[in-house]
C-alpha atoms as a PDB file:
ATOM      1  CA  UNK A   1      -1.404  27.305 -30.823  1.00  0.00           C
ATOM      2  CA  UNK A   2      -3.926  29.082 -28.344  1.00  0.00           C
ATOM      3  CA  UNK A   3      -4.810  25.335 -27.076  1.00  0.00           C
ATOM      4  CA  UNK A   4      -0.669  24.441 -26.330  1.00  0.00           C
ATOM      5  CA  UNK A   5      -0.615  28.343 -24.420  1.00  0.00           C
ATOM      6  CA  UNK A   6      -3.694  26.929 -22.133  1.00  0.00           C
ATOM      7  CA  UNK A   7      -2.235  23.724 -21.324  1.00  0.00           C
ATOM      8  CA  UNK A   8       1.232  25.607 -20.834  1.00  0.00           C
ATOM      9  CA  UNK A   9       0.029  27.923 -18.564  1.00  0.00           C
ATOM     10  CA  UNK A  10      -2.326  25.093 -16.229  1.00  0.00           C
ATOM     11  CA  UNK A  11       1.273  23.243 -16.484  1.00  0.00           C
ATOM     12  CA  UNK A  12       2.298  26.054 -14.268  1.00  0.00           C
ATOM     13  CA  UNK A  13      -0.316  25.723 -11.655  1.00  0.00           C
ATOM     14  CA  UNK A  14      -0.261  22.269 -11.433  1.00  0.00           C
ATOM     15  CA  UNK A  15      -0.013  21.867  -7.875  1.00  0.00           C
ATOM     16  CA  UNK A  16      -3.501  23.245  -7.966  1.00  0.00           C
ATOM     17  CA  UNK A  17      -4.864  20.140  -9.563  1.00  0.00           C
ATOM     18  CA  UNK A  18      -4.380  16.406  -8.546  1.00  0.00           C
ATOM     19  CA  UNK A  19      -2.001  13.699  -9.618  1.00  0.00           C
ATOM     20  CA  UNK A  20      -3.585  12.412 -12.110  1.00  0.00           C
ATOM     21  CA  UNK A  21      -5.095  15.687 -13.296  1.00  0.00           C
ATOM     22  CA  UNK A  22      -1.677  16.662 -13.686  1.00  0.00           C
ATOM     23  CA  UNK A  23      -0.468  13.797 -15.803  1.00  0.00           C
ATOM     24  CA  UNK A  24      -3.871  14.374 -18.443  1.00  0.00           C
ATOM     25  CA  UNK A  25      -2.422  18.370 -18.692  1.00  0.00           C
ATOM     26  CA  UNK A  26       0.858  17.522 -19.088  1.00  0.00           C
ATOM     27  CA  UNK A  27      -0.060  14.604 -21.199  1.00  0.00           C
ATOM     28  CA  UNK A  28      -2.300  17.507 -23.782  1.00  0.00           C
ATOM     29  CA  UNK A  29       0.603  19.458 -23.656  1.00  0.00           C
ATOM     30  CA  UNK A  30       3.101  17.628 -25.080  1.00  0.00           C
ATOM     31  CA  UNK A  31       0.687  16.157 -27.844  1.00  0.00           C
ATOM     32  CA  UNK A  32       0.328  20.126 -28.763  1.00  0.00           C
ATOM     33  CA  UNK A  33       3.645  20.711 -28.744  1.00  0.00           C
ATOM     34  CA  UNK A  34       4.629  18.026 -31.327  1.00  0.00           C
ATOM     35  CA  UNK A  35       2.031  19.291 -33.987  1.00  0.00           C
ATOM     36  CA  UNK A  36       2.844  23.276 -32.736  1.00  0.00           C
ATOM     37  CA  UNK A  37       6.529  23.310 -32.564  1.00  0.00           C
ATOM     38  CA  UNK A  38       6.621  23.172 -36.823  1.00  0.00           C
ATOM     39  CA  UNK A  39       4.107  25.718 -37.563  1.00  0.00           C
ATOM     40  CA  UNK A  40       5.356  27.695 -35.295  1.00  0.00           C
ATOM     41  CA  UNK A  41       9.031  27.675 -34.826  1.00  0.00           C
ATOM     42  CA  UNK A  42       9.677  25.638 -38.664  1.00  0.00           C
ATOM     43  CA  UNK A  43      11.778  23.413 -36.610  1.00  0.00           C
ATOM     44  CA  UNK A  44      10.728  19.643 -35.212  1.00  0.00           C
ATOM     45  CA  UNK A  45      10.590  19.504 -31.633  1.00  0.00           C
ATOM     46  CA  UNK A  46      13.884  19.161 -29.884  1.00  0.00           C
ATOM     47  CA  UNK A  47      15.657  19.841 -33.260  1.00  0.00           C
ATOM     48  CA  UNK A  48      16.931  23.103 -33.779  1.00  0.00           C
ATOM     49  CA  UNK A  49      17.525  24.430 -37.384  1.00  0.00           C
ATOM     50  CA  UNK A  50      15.757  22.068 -38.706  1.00  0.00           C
ATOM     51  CA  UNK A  51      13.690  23.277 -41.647  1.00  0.00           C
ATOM     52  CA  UNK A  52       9.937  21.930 -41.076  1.00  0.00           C
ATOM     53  CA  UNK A  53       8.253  24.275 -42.741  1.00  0.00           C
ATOM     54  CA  UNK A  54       9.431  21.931 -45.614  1.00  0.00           C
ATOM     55  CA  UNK A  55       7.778  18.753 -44.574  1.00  0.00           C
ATOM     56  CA  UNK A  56       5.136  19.488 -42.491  1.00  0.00           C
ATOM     57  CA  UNK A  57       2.008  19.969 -43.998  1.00  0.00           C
ATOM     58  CA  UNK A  58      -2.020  18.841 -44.021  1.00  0.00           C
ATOM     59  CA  UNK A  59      -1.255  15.698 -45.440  1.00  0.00           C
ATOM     60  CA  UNK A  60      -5.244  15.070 -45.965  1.00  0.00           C
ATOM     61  CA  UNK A  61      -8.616  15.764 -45.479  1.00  0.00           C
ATOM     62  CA  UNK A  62     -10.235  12.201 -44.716  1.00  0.00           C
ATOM     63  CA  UNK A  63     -13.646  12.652 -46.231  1.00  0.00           C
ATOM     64  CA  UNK A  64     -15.173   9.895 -44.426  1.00  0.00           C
ATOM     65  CA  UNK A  65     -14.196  11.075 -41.471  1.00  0.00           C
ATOM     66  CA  UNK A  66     -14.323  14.946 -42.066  1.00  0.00           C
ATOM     67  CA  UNK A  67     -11.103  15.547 -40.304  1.00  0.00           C
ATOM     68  CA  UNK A  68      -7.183  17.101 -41.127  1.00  0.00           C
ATOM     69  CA  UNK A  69      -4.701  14.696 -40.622  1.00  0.00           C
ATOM     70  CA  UNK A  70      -1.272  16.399 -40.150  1.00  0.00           C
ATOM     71  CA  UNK A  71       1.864  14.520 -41.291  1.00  0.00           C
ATOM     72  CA  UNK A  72       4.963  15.525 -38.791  1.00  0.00           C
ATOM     73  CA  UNK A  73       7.749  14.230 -39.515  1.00  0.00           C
ATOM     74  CA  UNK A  74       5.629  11.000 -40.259  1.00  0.00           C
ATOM     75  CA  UNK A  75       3.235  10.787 -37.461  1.00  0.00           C
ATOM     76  CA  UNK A  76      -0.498  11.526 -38.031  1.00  0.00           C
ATOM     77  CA  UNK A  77      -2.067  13.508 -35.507  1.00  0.00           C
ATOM     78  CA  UNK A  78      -5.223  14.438 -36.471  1.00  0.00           C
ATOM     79  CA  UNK A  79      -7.549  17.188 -35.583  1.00  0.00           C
ATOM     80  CA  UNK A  80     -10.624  15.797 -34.241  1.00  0.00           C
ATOM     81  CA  UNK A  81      -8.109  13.840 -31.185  1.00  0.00           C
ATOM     82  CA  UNK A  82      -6.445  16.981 -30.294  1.00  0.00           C
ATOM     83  CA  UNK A  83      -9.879  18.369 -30.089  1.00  0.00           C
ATOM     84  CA  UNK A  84     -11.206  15.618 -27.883  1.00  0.00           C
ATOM     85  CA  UNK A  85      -8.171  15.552 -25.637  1.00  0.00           C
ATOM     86  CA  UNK A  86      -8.518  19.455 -25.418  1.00  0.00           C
ATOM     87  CA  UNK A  87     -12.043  18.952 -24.469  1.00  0.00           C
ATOM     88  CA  UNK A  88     -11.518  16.676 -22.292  1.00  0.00           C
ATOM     89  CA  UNK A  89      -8.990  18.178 -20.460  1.00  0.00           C
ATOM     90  CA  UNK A  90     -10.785  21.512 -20.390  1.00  0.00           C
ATOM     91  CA  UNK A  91     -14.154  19.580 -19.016  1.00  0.00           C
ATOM     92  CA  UNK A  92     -12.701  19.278 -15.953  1.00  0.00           C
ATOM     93  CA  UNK A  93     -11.697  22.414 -14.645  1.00  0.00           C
END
């Protein structure tokens, strides 16, 4: 949740940063959002009273891979791509 704050509050000094900087920090922000908006409102993202808490959940830990995979609301997002589109973002400030 600290990484979707970050990009949040770069979002609002955007102006500061050029087009296509822009575009990769609003990009990282709305890939946070969709995995933050059930752990931390229990609600999908642009559904209100929705009960997520429910249905989202680590759906695995891929061995192989050594990474979570999240299952929202059927898409996988898992943590080692936030992490590298966090770190890439972050790189370049």
């Amino acid at each position: 949740m600290g990484a979707y704050e970050f990009s949040r509050t770069l979002c609002d000094f955007e102006n500061i940063y050029g087009e296509n900087f822009k575009k990769e920090i609003n990009d990282l922000k709305q890939e946070l959002a969709y995995l933050r908006m059930p752990f931390a409102k229990q609600e999908y993202r642009g559904k209100k009273n929705t009960n997520a808490s429910k249905s989202t959940y680590i759906s695995n830990f891929n061995n192989e891979d050594l990474d979570y995979e999240f299952d929202v609301n059927g898409k996988i997002i898992t943590f080692k791509g936030l992490y590298y589109n966090f770190k890439k973002v972050f790189e370049k400030i």
